[in-house]
Protein backbone atom coordinates (compact mmCIF):
# COMPACT_ATOMS: atom_id res chain seq x y z
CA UNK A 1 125.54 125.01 -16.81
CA UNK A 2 122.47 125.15 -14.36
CA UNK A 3 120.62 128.20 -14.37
CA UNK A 4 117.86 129.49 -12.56
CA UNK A 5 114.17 130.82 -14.71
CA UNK A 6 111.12 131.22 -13.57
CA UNK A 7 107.69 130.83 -15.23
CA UNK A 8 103.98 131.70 -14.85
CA UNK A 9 101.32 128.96 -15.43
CA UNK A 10 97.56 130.02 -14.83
CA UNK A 11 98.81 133.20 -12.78
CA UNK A 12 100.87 130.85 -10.56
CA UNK A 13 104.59 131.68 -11.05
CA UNK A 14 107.35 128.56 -10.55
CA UNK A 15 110.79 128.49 -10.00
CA UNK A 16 112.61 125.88 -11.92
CA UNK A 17 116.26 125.01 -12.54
CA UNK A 18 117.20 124.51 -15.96
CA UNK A 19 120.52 122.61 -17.55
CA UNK A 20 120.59 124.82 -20.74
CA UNK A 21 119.69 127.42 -23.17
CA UNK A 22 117.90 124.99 -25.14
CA UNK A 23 115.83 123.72 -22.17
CA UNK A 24 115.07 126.75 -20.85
CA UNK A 25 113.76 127.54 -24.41
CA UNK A 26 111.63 124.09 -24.25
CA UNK A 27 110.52 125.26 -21.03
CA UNK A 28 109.09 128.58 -21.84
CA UNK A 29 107.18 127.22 -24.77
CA UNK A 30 105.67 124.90 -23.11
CA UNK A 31 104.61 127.57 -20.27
CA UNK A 32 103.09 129.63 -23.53
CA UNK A 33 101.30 126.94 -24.92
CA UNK A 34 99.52 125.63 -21.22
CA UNK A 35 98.50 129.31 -21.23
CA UNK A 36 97.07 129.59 -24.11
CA UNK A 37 95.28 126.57 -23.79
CA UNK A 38 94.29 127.38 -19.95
CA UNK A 39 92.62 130.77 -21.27
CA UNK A 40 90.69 129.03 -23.96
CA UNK A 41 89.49 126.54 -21.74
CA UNK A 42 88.81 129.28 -18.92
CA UNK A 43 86.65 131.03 -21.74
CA UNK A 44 84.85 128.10 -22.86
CA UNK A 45 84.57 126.27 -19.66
CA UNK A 46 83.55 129.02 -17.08
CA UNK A 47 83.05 128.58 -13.45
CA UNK A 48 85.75 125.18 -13.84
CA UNK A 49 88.45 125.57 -11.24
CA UNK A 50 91.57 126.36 -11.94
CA UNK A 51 93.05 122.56 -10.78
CA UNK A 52 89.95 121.22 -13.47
CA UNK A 53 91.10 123.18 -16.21
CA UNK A 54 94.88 122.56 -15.66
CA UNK A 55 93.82 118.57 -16.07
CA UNK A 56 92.00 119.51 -19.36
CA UNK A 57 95.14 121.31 -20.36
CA UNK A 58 97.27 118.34 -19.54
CA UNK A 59 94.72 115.85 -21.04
CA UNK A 60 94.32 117.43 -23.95
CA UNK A 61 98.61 118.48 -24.39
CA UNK A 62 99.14 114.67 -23.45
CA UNK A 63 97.16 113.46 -25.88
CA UNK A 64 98.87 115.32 -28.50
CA UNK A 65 102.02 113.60 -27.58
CA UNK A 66 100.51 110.49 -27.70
CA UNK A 67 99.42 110.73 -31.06
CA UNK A 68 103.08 112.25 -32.18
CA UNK A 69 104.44 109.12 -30.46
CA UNK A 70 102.19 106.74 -32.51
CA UNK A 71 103.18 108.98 -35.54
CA UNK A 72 106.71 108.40 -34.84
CA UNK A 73 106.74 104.96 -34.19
CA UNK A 74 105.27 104.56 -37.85
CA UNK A 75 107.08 106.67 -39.62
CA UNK A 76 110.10 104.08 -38.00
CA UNK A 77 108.25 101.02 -39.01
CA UNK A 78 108.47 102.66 -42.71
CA UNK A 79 112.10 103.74 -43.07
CA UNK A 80 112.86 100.24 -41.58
CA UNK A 81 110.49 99.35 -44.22
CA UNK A 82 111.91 101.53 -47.07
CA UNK A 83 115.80 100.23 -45.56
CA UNK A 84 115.09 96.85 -46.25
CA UNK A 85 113.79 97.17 -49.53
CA UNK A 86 116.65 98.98 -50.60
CA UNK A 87 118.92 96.36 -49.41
CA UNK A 88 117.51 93.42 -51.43
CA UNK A 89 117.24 95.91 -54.47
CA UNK A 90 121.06 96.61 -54.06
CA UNK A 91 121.24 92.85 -53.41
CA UNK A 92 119.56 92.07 -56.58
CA UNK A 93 121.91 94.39 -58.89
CA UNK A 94 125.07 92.14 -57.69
């Protein structure tokens, strides 16, 4: 069931329609997590718009994903791995 949150981002405040609990929970994480970010680069990078250090935020929160992506692909490659070593071991018993 659609329902209807909103969020602040940087001071900005967004309306946004969500399909369920559990995305509305993904959503407000995320919205903590780009703050917390934004105020660490608004202390660290002062007199940075607010536009530059929203693309920091997004560089730096995209490149996190990236890296879990790369991380999960692996970790597939391995249990593939780990599967077909098991299945000439139980190959090998008969």
């Amino acid at each position: 069931m659609a329902q209807k949150i909103s969020l602040k981002i940087a001071g900005h405040t967004y309306n946004l329609t969500v399909a369920s609990p559990e995305q509305e929970e993904q959503y407000r994480l995320a919205a903590e997590a780009i703050n917390k970010r934004f105020s660490a680069y608004t202390m660290s990078h002062p007199g940075h718009s607010v536009a530059e250090i929203l693309a920091m935020v997004a560089l730096s929160e995209t490149a996190i994903r990236v890296g879990l992506q790369k991380d999960i692909e692996a970790l597939k490659q391995g249990e593939d791995a780990l599967e077909r070593d098991l299945e000439k071991y139980i190959q090998d018993l008969k």
